[in-house]
C-alpha atoms as a PDB file:
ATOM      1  CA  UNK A   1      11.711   6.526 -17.408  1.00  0.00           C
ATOM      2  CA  UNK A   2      10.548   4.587 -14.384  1.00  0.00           C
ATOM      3  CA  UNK A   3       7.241   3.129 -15.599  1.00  0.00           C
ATOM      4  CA  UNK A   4       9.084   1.352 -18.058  1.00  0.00           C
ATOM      5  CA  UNK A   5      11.295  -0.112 -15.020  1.00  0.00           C
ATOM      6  CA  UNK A   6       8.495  -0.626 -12.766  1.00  0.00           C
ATOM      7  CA  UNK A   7       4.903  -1.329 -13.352  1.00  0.00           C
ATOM      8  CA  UNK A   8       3.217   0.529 -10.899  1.00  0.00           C
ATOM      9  CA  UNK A   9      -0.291  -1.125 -11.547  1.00  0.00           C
ATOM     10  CA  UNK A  10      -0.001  -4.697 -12.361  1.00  0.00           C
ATOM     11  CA  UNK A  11      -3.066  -7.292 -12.098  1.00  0.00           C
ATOM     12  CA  UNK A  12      -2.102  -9.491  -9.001  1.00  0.00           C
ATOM     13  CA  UNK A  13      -4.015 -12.260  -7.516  1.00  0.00           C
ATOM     14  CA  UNK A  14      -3.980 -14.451  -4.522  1.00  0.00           C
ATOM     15  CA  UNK A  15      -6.028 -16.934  -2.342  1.00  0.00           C
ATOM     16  CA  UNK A  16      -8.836 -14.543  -1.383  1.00  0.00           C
ATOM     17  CA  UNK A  17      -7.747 -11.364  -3.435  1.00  0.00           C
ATOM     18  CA  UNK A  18      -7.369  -9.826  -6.965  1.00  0.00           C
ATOM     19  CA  UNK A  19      -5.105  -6.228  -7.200  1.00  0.00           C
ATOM     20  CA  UNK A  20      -5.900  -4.357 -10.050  1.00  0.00           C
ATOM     21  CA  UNK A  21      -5.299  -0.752 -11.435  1.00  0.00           C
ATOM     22  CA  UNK A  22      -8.337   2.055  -9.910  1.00  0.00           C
ATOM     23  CA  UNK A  23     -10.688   2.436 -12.658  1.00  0.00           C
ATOM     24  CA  UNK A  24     -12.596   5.862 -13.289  1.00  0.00           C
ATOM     25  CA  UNK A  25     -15.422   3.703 -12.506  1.00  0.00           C
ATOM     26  CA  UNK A  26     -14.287   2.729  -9.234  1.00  0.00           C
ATOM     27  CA  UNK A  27     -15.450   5.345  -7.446  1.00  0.00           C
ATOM     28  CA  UNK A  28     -18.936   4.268  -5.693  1.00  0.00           C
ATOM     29  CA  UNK A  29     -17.908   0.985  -4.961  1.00  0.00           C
ATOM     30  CA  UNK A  30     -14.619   2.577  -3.299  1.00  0.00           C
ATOM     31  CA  UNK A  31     -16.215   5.080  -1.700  1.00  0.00           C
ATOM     32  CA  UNK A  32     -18.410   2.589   0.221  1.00  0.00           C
ATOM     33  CA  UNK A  33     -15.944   1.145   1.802  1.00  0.00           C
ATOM     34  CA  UNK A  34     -14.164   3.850   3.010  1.00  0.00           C
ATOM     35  CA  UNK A  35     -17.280   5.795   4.108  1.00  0.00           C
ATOM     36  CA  UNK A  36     -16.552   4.046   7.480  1.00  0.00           C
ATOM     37  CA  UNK A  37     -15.831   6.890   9.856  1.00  0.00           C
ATOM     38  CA  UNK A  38     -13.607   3.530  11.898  1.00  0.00           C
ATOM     39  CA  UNK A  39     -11.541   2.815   8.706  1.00  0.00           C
ATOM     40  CA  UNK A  40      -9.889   6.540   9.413  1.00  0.00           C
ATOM     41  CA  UNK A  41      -9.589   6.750  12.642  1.00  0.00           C
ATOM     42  CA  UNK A  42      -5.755   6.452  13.548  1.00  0.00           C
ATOM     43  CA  UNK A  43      -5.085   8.383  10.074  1.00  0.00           C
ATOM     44  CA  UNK A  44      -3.409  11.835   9.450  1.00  0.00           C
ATOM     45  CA  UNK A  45      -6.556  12.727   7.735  1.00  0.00           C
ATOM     46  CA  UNK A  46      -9.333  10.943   9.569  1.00  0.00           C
ATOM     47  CA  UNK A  47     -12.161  12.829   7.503  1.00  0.00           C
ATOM     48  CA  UNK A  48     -12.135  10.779   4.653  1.00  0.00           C
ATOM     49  CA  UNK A  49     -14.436   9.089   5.173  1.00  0.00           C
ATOM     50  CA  UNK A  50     -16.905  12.415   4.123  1.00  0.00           C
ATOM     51  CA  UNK A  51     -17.515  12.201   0.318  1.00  0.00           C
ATOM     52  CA  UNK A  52     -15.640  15.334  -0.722  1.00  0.00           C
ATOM     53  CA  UNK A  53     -12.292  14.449   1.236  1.00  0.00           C
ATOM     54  CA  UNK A  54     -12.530  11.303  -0.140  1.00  0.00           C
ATOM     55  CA  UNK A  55     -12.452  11.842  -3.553  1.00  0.00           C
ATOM     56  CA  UNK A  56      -9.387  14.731  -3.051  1.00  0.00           C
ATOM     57  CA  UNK A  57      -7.492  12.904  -0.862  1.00  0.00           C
ATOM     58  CA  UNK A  58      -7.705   9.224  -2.320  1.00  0.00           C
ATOM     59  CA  UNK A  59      -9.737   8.543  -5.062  1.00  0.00           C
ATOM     60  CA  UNK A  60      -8.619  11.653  -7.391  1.00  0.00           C
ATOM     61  CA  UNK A  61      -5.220  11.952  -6.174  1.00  0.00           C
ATOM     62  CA  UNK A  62      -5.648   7.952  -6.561  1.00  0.00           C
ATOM     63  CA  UNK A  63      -6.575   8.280 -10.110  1.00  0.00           C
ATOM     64  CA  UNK A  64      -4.061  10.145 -11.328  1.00  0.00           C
ATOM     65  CA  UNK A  65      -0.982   8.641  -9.982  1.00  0.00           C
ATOM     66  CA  UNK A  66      -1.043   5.471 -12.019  1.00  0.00           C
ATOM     67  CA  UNK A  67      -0.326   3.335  -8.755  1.00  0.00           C
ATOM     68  CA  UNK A  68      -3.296   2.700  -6.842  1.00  0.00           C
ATOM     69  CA  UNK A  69      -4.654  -0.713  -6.719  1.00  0.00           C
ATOM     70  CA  UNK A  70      -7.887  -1.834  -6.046  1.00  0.00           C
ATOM     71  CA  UNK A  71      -8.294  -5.331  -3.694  1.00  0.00           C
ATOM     72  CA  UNK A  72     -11.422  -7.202  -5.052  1.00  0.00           C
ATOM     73  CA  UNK A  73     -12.429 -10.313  -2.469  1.00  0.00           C
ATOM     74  CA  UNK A  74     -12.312 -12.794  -5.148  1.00  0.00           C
ATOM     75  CA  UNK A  75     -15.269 -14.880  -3.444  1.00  0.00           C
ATOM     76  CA  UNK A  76     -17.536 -12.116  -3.365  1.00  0.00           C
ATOM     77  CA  UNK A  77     -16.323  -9.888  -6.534  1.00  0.00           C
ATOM     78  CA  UNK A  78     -16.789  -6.808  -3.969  1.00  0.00           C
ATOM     79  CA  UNK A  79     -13.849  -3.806  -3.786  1.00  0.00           C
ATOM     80  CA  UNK A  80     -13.060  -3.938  -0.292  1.00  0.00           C
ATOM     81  CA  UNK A  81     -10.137  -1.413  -0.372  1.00  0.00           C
ATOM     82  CA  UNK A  82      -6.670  -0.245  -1.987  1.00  0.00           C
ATOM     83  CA  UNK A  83      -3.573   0.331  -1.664  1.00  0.00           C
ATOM     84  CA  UNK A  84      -0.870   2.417  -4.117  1.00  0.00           C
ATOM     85  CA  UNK A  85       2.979   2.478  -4.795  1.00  0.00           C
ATOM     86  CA  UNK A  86       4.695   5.931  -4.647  1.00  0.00           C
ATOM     87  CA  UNK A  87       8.005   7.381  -4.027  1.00  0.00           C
ATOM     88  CA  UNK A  88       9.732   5.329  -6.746  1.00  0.00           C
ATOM     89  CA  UNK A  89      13.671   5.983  -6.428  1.00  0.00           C
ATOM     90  CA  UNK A  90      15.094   4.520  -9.444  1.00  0.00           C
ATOM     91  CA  UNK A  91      18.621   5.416  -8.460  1.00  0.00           C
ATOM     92  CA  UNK A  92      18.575   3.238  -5.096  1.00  0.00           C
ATOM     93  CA  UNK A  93      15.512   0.804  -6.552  1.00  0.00           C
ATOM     94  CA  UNK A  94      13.179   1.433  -3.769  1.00  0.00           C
ATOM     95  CA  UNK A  95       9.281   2.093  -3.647  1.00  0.00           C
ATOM     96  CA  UNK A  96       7.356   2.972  -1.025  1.00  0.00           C
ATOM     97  CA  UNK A  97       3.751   1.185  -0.494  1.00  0.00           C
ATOM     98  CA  UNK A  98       0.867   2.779   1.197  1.00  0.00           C
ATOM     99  CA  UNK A  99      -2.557   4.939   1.092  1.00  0.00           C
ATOM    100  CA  UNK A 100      -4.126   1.451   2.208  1.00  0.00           C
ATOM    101  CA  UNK A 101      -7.191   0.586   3.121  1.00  0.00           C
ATOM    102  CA  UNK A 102      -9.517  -2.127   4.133  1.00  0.00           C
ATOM    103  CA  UNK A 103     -13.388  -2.704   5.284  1.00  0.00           C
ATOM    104  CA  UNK A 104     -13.284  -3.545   8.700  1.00  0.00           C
ATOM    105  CA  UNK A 105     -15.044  -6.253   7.374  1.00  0.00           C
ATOM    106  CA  UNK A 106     -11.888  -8.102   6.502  1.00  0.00           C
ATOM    107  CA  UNK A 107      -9.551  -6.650   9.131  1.00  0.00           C
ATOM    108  CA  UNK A 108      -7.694  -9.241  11.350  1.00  0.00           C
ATOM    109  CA  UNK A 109      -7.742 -11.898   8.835  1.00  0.00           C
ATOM    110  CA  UNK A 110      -5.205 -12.720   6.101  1.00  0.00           C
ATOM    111  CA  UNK A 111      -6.190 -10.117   3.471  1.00  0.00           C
ATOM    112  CA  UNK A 112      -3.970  -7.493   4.507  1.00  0.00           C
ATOM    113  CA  UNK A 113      -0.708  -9.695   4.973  1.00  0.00           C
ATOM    114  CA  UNK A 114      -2.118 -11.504   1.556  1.00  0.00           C
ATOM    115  CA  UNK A 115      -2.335  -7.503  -0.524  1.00  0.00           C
ATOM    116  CA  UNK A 116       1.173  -6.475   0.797  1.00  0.00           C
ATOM    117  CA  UNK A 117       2.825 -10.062   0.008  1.00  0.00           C
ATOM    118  CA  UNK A 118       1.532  -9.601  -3.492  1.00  0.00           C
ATOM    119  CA  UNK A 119       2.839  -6.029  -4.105  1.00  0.00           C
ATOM    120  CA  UNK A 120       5.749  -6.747  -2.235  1.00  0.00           C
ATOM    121  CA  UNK A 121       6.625  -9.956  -4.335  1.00  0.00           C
ATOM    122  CA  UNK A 122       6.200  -7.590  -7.452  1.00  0.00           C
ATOM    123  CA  UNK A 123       7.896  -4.410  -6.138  1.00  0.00           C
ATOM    124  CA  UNK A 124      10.843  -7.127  -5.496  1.00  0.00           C
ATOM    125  CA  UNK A 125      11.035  -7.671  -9.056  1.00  0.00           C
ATOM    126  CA  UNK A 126      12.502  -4.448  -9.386  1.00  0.00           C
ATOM    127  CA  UNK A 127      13.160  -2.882  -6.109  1.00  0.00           C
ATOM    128  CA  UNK A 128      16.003  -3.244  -3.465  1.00  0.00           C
ATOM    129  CA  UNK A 129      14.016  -1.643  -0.582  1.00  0.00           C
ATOM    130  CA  UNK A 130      10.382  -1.280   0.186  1.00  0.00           C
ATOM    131  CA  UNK A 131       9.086   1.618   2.544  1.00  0.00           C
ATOM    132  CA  UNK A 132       5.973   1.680   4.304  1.00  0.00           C
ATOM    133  CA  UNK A 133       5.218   5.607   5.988  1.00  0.00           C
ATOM    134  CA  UNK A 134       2.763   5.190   8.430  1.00  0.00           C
ATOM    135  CA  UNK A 135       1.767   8.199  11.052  1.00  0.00           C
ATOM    136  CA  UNK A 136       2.750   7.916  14.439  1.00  0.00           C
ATOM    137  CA  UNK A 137      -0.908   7.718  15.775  1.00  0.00           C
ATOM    138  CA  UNK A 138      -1.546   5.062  14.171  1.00  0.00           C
ATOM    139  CA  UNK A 139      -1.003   1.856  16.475  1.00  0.00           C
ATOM    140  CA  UNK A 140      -3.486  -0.374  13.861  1.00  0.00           C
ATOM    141  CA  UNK A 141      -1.138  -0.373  10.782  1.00  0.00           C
ATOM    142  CA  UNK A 142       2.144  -0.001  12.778  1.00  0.00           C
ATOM    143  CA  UNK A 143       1.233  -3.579  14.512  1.00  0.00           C
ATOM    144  CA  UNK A 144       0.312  -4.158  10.572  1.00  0.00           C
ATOM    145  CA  UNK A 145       3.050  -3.841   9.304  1.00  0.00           C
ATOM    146  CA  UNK A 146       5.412  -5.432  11.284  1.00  0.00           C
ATOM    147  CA  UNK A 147       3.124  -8.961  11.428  1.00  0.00           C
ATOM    148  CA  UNK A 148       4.851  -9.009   8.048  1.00  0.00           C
ATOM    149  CA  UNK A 149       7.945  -8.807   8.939  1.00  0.00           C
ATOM    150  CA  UNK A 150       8.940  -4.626   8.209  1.00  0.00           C
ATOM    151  CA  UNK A 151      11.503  -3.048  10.404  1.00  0.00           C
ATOM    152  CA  UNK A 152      11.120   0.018  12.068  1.00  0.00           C
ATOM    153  CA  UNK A 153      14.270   2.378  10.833  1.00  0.00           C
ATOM    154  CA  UNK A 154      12.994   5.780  11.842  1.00  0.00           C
ATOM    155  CA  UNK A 155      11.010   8.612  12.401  1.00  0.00           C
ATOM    156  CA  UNK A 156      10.361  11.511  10.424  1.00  0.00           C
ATOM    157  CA  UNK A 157       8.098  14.513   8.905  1.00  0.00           C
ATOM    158  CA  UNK A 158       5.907  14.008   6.331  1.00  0.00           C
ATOM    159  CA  UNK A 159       3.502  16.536   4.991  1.00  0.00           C
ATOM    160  CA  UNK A 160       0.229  14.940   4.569  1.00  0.00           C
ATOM    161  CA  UNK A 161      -2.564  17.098   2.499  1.00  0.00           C
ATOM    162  CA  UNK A 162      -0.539  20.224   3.430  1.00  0.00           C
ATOM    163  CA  UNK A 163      -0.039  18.904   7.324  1.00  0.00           C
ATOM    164  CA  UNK A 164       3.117  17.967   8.709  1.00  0.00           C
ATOM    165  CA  UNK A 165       2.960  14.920   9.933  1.00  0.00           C
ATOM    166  CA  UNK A 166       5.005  12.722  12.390  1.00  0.00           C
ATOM    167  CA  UNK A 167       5.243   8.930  10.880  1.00  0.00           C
ATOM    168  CA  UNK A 168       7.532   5.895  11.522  1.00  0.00           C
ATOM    169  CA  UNK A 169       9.577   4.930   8.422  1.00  0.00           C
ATOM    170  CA  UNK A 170       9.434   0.889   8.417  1.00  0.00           C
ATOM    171  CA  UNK A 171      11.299  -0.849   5.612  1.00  0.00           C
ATOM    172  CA  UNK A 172      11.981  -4.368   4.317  1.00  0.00           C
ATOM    173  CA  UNK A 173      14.561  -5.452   1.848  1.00  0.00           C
ATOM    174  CA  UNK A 174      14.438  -7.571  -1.122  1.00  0.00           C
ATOM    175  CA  UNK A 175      15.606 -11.335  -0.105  1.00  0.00           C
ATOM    176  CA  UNK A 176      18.157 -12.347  -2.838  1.00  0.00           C
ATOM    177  CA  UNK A 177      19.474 -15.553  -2.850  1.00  0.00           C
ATOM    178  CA  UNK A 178      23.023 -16.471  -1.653  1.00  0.00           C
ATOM    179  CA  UNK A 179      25.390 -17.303  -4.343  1.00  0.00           C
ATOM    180  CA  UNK A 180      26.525 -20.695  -4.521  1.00  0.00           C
ATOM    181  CA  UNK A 181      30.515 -20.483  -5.513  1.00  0.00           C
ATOM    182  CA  UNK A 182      31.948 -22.864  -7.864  1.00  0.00           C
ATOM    183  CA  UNK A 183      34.353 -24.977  -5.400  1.00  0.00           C
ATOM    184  CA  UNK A 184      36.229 -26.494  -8.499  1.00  0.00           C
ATOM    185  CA  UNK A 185      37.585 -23.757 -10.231  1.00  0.00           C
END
């Protein structure tokens, strides 16, 4: 089974963040955040911001995959967004990372580059290959995404809440170290 392979929710912490597994109880403090109609804007599904969407799209769906993390600014001890793993592939080791969000009150800083180096660094200790889906429209997370170093390898469907959606597969791989050779056998 994969969860025993890959812990889809670990507790992660950096500089300015702490990742943890959504809690039922998340849901207010969530919800404020992404009640900004700007947070959605380049998204498949830019209603989400309305209550109702919310909780289908993210929080519940959220909930019950047993991947979503929430990012807590570790100065103020405020959720200021999430993000989730999905797609595990345990036969080629690769995860995909996504359904992320952040206030726009910490946009353009390091806390986005600071949540995806800390998932990334623990997908790694599992996966080969990390996938990021994002949709075509959306410019914000492409440039995002690639500040951190993912390449773009395609483009491709993906249905989105029932839509099919055009979105640009970026990827980066697991750095492994070389190995050093034994010049005295």
């Amino acid at each position: 089974m994969l969860a025993s392979l890959f812990d889809q929710q670990p507790h992660l912490t950096g500089d300015s963040i702490y990742l943890r597994p959504l809690q039922a109880n998340d849901a207010d403090a969530l919800y404020k955040v992404a009640s900004d109609p700007l947070v959605w804007q380049q998204h498949p599904s830019p209603f989400r911001y309305q209550r109702e969407i919310f909780n289908a799209q993210i929080f519940e769906s959220g909930l019950t995959s047993k991947s979503t993390l929430v990012a807590i600014d570790l100065k103020t001890s405020l959720i200021i967004g999430s993000s989730r793993y999905y797609d595990a592939e345990e036969n080629c080791r690769e995860v995909a990372i996504g359904f992320s969000f952040l206030g726009r009150s910490h946009w353009g800083g390091v806390v986005n580059g600071e949540m995806k180096k800390l998932m990334l660094d623990h997908a790694f200790n599992w996966a080969k290959r990390v996938w990021f889906h994002i949709a075509i429209e959306n410019i914000r997370s492409q440039k995002a995404i690639e500040k951190i170093g993912a390449k773009l390898s395609h483009l491709d469907k993906r249905t989105v809440n029932g839509i099919s959606v055009t979105h640009c597969y970026y990827f980066i791989d697991a750095v492994r170290p070389q190995r050093v050779w034994d010049q005295s056998v």
